[in-house]
Protein backbone atom coordinates (compact mmCIF):
# COMPACT_ATOMS: atom_id res chain seq x y z
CA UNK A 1 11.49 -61.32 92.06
CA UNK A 2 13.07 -63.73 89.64
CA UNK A 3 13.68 -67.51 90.63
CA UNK A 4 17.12 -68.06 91.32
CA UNK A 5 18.90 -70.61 88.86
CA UNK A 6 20.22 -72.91 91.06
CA UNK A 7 16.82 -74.74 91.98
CA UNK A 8 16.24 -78.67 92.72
CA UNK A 9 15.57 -79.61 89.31
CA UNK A 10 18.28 -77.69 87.78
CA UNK A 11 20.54 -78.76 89.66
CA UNK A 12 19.32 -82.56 90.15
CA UNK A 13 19.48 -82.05 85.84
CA UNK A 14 23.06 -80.79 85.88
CA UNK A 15 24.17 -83.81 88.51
CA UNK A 16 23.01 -86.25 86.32
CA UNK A 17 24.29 -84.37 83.17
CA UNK A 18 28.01 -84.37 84.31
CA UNK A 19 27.49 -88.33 85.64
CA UNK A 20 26.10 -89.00 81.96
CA UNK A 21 28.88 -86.32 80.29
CA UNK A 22 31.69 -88.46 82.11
CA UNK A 23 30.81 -91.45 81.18
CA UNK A 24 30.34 -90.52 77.84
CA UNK A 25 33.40 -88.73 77.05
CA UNK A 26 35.19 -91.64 78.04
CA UNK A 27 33.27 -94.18 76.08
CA UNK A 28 33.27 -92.04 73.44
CA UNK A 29 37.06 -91.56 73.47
CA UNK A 30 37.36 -95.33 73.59
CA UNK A 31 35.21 -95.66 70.48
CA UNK A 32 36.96 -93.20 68.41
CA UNK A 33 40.17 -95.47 68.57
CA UNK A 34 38.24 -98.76 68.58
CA UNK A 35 37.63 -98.91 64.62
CA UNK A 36 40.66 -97.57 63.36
CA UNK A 37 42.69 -99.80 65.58
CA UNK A 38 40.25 -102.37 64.07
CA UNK A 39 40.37 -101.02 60.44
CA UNK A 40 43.53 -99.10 59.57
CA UNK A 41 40.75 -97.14 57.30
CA UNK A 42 39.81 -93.35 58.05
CA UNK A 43 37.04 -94.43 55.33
CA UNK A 44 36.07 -97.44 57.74
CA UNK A 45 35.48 -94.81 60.92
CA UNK A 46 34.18 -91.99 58.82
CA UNK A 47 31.73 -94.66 57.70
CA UNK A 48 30.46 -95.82 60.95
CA UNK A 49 29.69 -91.71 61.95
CA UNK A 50 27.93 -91.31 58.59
CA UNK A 51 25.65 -94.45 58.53
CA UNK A 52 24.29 -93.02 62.15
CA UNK A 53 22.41 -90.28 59.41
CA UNK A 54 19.53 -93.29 59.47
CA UNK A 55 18.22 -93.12 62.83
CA UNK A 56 19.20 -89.48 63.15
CA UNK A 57 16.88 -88.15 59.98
CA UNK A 58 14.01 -90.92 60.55
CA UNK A 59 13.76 -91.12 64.03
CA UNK A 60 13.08 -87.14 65.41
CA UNK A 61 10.46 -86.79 62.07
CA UNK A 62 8.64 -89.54 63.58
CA UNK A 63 8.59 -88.98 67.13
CA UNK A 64 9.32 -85.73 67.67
CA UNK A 65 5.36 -84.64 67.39
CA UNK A 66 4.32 -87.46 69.49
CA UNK A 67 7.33 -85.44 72.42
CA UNK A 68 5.59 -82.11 72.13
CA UNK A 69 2.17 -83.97 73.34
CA UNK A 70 3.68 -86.42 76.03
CA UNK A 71 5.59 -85.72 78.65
CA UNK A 72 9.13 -85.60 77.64
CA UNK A 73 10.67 -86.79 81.21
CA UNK A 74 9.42 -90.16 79.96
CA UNK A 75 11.32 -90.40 76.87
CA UNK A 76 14.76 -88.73 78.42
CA UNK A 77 14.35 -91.17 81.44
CA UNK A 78 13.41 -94.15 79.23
CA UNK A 79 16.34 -93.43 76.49
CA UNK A 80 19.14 -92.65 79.15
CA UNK A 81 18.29 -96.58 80.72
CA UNK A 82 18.48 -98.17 77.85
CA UNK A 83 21.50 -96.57 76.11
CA UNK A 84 23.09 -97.40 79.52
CA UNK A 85 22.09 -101.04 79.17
CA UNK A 86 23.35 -101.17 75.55
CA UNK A 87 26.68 -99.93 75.86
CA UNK A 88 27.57 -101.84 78.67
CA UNK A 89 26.16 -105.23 76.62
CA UNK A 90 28.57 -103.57 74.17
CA UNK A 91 31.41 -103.95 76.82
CA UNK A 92 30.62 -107.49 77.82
CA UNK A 93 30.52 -108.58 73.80
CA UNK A 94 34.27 -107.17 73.08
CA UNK A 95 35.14 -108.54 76.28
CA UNK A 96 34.03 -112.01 75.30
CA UNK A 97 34.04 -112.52 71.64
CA UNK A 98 36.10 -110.54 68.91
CA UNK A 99 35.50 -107.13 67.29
CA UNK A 100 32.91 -107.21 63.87
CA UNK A 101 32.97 -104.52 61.76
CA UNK A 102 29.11 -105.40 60.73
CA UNK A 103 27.92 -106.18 64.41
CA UNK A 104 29.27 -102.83 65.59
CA UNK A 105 27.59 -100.93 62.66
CA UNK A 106 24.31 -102.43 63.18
CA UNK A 107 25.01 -101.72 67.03
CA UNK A 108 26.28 -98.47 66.79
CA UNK A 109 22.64 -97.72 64.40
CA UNK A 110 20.59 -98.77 67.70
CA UNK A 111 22.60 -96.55 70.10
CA UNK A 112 22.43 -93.69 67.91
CA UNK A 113 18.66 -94.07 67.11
CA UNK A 114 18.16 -93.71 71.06
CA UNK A 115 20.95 -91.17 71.65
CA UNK A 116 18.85 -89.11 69.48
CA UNK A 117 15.57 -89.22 70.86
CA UNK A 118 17.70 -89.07 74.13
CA UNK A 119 19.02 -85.28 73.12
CA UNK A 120 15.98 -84.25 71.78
CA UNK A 121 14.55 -84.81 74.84
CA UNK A 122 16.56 -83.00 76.79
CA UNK A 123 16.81 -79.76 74.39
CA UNK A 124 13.21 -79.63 74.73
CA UNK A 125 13.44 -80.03 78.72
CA UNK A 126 16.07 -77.77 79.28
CA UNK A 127 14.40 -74.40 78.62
CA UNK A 128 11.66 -75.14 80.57
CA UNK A 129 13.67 -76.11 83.85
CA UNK A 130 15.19 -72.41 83.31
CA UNK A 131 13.78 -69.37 85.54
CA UNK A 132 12.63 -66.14 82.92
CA UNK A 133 16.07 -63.96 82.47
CA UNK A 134 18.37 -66.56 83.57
CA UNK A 135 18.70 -68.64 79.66
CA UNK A 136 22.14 -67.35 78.91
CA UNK A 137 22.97 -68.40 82.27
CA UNK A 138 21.53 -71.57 81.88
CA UNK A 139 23.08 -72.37 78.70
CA UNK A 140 26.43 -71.21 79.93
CA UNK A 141 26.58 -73.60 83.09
CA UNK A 142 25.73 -76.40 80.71
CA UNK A 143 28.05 -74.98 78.12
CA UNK A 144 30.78 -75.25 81.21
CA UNK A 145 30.06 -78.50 82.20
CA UNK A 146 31.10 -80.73 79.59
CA UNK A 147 34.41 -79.03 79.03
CA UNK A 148 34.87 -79.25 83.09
CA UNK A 149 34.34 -83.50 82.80
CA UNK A 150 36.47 -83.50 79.91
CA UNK A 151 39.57 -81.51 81.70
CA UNK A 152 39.21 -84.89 84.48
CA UNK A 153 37.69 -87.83 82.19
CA UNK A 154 40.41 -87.29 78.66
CA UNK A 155 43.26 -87.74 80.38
CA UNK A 156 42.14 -90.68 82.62
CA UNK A 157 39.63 -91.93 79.63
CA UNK A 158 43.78 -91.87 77.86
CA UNK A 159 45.59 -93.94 80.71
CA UNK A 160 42.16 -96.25 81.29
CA UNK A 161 42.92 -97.34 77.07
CA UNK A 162 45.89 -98.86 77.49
CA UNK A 163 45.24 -100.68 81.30
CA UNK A 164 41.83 -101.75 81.08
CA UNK A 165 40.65 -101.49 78.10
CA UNK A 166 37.55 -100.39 75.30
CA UNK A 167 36.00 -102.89 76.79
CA UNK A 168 35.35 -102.21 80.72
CA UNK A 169 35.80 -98.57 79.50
CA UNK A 170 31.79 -99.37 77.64
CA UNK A 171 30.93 -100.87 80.88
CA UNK A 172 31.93 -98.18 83.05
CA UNK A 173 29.67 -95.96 80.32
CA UNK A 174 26.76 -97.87 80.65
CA UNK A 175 26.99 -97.88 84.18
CA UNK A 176 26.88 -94.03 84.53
CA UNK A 177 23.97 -93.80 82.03
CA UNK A 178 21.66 -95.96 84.39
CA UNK A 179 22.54 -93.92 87.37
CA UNK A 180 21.93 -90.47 85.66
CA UNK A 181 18.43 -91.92 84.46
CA UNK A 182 17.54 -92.87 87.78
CA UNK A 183 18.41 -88.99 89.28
CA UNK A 184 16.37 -88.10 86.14
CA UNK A 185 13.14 -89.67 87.09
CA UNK A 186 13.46 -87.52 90.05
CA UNK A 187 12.70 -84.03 88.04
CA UNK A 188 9.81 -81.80 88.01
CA UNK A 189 9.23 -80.94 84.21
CA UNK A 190 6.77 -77.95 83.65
CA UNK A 191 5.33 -78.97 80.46
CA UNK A 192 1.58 -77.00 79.14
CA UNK A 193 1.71 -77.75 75.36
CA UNK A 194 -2.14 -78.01 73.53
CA UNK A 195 -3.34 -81.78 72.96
CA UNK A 196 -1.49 -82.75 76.09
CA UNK A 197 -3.75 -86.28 76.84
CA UNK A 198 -5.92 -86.27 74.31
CA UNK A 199 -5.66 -89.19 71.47
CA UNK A 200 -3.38 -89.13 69.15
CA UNK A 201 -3.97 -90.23 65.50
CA UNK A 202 -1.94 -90.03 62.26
CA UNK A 203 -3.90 -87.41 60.96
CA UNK A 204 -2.82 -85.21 63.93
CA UNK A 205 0.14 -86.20 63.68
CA UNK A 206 0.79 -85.38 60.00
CA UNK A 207 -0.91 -81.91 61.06
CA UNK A 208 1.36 -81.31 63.51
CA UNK A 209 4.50 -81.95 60.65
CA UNK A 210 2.60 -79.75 58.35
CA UNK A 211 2.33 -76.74 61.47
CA UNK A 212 6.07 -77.06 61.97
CA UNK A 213 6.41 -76.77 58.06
CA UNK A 214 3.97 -73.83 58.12
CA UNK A 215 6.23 -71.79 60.54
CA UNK A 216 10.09 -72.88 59.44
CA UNK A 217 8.71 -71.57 55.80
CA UNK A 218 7.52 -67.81 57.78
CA UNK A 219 11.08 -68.00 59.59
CA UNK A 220 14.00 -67.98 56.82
CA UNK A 221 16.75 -66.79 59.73
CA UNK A 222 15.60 -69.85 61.91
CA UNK A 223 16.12 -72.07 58.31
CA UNK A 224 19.66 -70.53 56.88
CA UNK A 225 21.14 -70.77 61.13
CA UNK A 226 20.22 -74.78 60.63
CA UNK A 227 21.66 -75.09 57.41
CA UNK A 228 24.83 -73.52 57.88
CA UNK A 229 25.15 -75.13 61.98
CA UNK A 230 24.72 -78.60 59.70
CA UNK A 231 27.71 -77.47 57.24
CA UNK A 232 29.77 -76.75 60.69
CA UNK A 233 28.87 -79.57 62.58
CA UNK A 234 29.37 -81.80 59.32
CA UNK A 235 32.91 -80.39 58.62
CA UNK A 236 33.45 -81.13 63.01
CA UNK A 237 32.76 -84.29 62.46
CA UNK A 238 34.35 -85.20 59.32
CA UNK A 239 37.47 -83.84 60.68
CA UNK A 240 37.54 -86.47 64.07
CA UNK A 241 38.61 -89.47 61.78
CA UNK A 242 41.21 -87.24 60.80
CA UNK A 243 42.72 -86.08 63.53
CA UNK A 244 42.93 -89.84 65.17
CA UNK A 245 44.26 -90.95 62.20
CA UNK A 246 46.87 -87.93 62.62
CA UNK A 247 47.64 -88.60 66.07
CA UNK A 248 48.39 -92.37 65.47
CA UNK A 249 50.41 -92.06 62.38
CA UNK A 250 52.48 -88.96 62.66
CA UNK A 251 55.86 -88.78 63.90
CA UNK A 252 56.04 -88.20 67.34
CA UNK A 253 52.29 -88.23 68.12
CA UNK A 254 50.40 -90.32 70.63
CA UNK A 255 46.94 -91.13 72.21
CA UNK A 256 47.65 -89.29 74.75
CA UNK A 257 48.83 -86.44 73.27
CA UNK A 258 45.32 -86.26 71.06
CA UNK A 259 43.72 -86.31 74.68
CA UNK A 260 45.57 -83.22 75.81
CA UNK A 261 44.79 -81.85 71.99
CA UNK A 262 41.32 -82.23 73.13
CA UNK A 263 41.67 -81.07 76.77
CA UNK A 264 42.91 -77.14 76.03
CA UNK A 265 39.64 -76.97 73.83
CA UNK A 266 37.63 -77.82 76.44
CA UNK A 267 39.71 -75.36 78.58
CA UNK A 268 38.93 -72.72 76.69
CA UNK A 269 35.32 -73.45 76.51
CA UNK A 270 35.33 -73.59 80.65
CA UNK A 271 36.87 -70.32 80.36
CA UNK A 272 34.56 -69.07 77.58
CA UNK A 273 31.65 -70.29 79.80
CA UNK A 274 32.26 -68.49 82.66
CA UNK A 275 32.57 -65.35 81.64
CA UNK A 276 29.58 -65.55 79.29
CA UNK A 277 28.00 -66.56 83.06
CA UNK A 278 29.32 -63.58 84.22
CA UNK A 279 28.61 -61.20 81.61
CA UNK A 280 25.61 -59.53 79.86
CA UNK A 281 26.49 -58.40 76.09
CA UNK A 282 23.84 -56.30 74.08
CA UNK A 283 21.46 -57.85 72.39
CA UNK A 284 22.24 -56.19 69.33
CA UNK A 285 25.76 -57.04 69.55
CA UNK A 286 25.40 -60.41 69.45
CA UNK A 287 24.77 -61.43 65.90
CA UNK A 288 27.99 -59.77 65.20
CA UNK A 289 29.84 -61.31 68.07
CA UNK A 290 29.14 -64.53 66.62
CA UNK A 291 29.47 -63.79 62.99
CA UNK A 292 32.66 -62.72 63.92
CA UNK A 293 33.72 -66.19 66.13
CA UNK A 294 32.17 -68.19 63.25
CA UNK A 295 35.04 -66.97 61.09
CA UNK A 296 37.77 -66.75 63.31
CA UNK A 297 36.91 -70.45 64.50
CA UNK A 298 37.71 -71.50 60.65
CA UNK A 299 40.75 -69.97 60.04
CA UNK A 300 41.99 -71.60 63.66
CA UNK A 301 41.15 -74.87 62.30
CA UNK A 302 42.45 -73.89 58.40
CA UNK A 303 46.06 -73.85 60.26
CA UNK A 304 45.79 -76.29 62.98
CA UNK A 305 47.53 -79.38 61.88
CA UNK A 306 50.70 -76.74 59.87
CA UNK A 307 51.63 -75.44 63.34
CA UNK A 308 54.06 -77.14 66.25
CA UNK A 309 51.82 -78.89 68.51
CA UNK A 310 52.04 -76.33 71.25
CA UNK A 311 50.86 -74.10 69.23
CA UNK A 312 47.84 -76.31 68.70
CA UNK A 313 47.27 -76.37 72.39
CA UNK A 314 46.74 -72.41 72.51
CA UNK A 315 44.83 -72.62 69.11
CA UNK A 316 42.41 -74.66 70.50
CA UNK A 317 42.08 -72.90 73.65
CA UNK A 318 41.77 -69.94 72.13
CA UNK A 319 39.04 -71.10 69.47
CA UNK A 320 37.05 -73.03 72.65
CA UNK A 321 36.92 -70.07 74.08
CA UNK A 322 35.47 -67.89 72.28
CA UNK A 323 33.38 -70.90 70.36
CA UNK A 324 31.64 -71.27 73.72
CA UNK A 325 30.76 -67.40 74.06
CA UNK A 326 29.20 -67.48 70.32
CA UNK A 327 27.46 -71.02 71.20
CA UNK A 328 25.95 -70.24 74.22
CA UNK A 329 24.25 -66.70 72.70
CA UNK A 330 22.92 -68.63 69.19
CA UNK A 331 21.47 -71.72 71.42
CA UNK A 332 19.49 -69.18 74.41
CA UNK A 333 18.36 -66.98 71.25
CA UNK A 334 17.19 -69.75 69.22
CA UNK A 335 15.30 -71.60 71.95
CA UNK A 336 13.85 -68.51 73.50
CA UNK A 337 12.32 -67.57 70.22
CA UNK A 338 10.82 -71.22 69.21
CA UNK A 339 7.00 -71.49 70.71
CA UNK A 340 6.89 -73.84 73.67
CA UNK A 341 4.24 -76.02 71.75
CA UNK A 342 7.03 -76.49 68.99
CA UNK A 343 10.29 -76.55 70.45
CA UNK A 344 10.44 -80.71 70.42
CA UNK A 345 9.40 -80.32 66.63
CA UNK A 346 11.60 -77.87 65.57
CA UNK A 347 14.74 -79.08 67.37
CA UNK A 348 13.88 -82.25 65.58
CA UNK A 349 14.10 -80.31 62.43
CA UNK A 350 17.22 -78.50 63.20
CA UNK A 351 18.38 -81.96 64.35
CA UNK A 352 17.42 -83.38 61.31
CA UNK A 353 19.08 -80.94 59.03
CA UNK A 354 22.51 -81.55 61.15
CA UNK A 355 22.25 -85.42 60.85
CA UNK A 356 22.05 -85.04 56.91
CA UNK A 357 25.24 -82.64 56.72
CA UNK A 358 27.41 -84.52 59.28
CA UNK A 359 26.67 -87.91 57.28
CA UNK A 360 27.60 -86.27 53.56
CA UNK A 361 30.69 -84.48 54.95
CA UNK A 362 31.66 -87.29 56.88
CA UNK A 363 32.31 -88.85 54.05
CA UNK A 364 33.49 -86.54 51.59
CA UNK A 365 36.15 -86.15 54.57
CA UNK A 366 36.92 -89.75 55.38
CA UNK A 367 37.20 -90.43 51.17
CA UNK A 368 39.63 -87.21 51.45
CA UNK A 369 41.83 -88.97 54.10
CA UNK A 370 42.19 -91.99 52.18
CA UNK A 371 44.00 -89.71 49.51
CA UNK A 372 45.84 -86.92 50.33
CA UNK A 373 47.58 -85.30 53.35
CA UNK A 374 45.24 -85.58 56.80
CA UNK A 375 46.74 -81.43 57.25
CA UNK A 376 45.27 -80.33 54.25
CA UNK A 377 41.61 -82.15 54.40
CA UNK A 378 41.63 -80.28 57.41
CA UNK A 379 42.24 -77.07 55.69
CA UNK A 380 39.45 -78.04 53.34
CA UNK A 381 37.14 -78.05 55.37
CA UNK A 382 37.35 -74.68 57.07
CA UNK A 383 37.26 -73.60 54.06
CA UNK A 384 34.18 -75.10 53.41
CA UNK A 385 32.62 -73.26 56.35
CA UNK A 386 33.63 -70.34 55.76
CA UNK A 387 32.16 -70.18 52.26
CA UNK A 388 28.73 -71.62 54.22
CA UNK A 389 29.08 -68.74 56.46
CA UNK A 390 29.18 -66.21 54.02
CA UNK A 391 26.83 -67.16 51.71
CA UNK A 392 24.09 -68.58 54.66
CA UNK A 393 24.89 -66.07 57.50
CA UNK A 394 25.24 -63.30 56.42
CA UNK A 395 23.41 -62.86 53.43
CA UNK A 396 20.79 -63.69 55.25
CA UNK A 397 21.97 -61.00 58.76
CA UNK A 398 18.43 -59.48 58.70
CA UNK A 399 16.83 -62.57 59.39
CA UNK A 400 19.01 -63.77 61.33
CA UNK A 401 19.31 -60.55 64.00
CA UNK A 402 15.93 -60.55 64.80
CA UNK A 403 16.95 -63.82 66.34
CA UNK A 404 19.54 -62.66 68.20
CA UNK A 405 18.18 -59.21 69.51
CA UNK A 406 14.69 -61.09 70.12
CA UNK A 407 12.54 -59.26 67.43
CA UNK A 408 9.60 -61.17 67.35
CA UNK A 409 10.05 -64.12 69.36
CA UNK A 410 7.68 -66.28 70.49
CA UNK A 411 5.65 -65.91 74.13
C-alpha cells in the first residue's frame, strides 16, 4: 500500500512553505517598486535582477557537491534564518537612513547568494519527502500553493505600500523567514547518497563536478530542457521591469491594478493545480501537452500589453492555468529521472544555466525599455521564446520524451 501524501513532514514542509511564500511575495512586491521609485530607470531595476547572475552561477558550482554529501536540512534550515535576518536588517536600514543604489546592490548580491543555496536546497529535499506514485501530486500542491498566498498577500502586499511602507513590509519578510526555518528544523529528511560522512577533499570534489559533467553530456534532452527553461525564465524576468514601469507610467494604470494583473495569473495557476491534482494524463501525452502550453504561453504574452486590461486579466488566467499543468508534468519528470546521488548537482546545473539567461536577457530587456515602447519589448520577447522553443524543444522531442514518458530514468 502506498504512503499517503499528506504525512508530518510534508505537511510540516508545506506550512512553512506558504509562511515563507507570504512573506516573500510581499517583500518581493515591495522590492519591485522600491528601485524604480528610487531610479526612474527600467535599466536601473533590470540591473539590480541581472547582477544577482554572480552568486547564482558561482555559488551552486561550488556547493552544490558538498549538498549531495551533507545533509541538506542543514543548509535549507541555516539559509531560511539568515535570509530572514537580512531582510529584516534591510527594513530597519530604509527605515533609518536613506535609500543607496550601491548599498542595495551589494545587499541584494548577499540575499541572492543565500536565496540560492536556499532553493537548491529545497529542490533537492522535496522529492525525497514525496511517497513513490504521488510526485505529480506533490508538485501540484506546491504548484497550488504559491498562487493560493498570492490571491491573499498581492492585494494586501498593494494596500500595505502605500500605509506602512517598503520598509516594515522587509521586516514583516524577515520575520516570516525565521519562523518557517524554525518549523523546518522540525523535518525528517530521508537522505542515502554514497560518501555521506566520509571526508571531503577538493579532489572529490572536482570528481564529483566531473561525474555530473559525465552524465549531462550522456543526457542531451535533460541539456536542451535547461537551455531553453533559461531562455523562458530569462525573457520572465526581463519582462517584470517592464511591466512596473507600464503600470506606473501608463494612463490610467496603478499599483494596484499591477497587483490584480498579477493575482488572475496566480488564479489560474490555483486552478491549473488542482486539476493536475486531480487528474492522471498519459505519460506519452505529456511532452506534447507541454510543447503545446510552451507556445500558447508566448503568443498570450506576444499580445498582452495591445489588449484592454480586462482582457489581460483573462489572458493571464488563462496562460496560469494551463502554465501550471505543463510546469508541474516537466518538474515531477525531470526530478524523477535525475539519480538521487545527483539531484543537488544537477539542479545546481540547471540552476546555473537559468541564472546566466535571466542575467543576459534581463538586460537586453531593461536596455530595450529605455528605448522603445514597454508593449512591444514585451512582444519581443515571446518571440524570442518561441524561436528557443522550436529550435531547443522540439528538435530535440526524442530526447526530450523519454523524459516525459520515463524511458530510462534513474532508480
Amino acid at each position: 500500500m502506498k504512503s499517503k501524501l499528506w504525512n508530518r513532514d510534508f505537511t510540516l514542509l508545506m506550512a512553512a512553505t506558504a509562511l515563507g511564500a507570504a512573506g516573500h511575495i510581499m517583500g518581493s512586491f515591495a522590492l519591485s517598486f522600491l528601485v524604480f521609485d528610487e531610479t526612474g530607470s527600467t535599466l536601473a531595476s533590470a540591473l539590480i535582477l541581472a547582477i544577482q547572475v554572480i552568486p547564482a552561477v558561482f555559488v551552486p558550482f561550488v556547493i552544490s557537491p558538498v549538498m549531495d554529501r551533507l545533509p541538506r536540512k542543514t543548509f535549507l534550515v541555516a539559509c531560511d534564518a539568515l535570509n530572514g535576518v537580512l531582510y529584516a536588517a534591510l527594513g530597519l536600514w530604509l527605515l533609518l537612513g536613506e535609500f543607496s543604489y550601491i548599498g542595495y546592490l551589494a545587499v541584494s548580491l548577499v540575499l541572492n547568494a543565500l536565496g540560492t543555496v536556499d532553493g537548491l536546497a529545497y529542490d533537492s529535499i522535496y522529492p525525497s519527502l514525496l511517497p513513490e506514485g504521488a510526485e505529480e501530486k506533490g508538485y501540484a500542491v506546491s504548484a497550488m500553493l504559491y498562487p493560493l498566498m498570492s490571491v491573499v498577500m498581492m492585494p494586501l502586499a498593494a494596500v500595505l505600500l502605500d500605509s506602512i511602507g517598503i520598509a516594515w513590509m522587509l521586516v514583516i519578510q524577515g520575520t516570516a523567514a525565521i519562523v518557517a526555518a524554525a518549523m523546518e528544523s522540525r523535518l525528517h529528511v530521508r537522505q542515502t547518497t554514497p560518501g555521506m560522512g566520509e571526508r571531503y577533499t577538493i579532489r572529490k570534489w572536482a570528481g564529483d563536478i566531473r561525474e555530473v559533467w559525465d552524465y549531462l553530456r550522456g543526457e542531451p534532452g535533460l541539456t536542451r530542457t535547461f537551455v531553453d527553461r533559461a531562455v523562458t525564465f530569462g525573457v520572465a524576468a526581463g519582462t517584470e521591469p517592464l511591466l512596473v514601469a507600464f503600470f506606473r507610467t501608463a494612463t490610467g494604470m496603478t499599483a494596484a491594478m499591477y497587483a490584480m494583473f498579477s493575482v488572475a495569473e496566480f488564479i489560474g495557476r490555483t486552478l491549473g493545480s488542482a486539476v493536475q491534482y486531480r487528474i492522471n494524463i498519459p505519460n506519452q501525452w505529456k511532452f506534447g501537452v507541454t510543447f503545446f502550453v510552451y507556445q500558447f504561453f508566448a503568443v498570450m504574452d506576444a499580445i498582452l500589453l495591445w489588449i484592454p486590461y480586462p482582457l489581460m486579466l483573462v489572458n493571464r488566467c488563462v496562460s496560469g492555468f494551463l502554465g501550471s499543468n505543463s510546469g508541474i508534468m516537466r518538474n515531477a519528470a525531470i526530478q524523477k529521472y535525475i539519480p538521487e546521488n545527483l539531484r543537488a548537482r544537477v539542479t545546481a546545473f540547471s540552476s546555473i544555466v537559468t541564472e546566466v539567461g535571466c542575467a543576459l536577457l534581463t538586460i537586453v530587456m531593461g536596455a530595450l525599455g529605455e528605448v522603445i515602447d514597454y508593449r512591444l519589448c514585451v512582444t519581443i520577447g515571446a518571440v524570442m521564446c518561441i524561436v528557443s522553443c522550436f529550435a531547443l524543444v522540439w528538435s530535440g522531442r526524442a530526447d526530450i520524451r523519454k523524459i516525459y514518458e520515463g524511458k530510462g530514468e534513474a532508480a
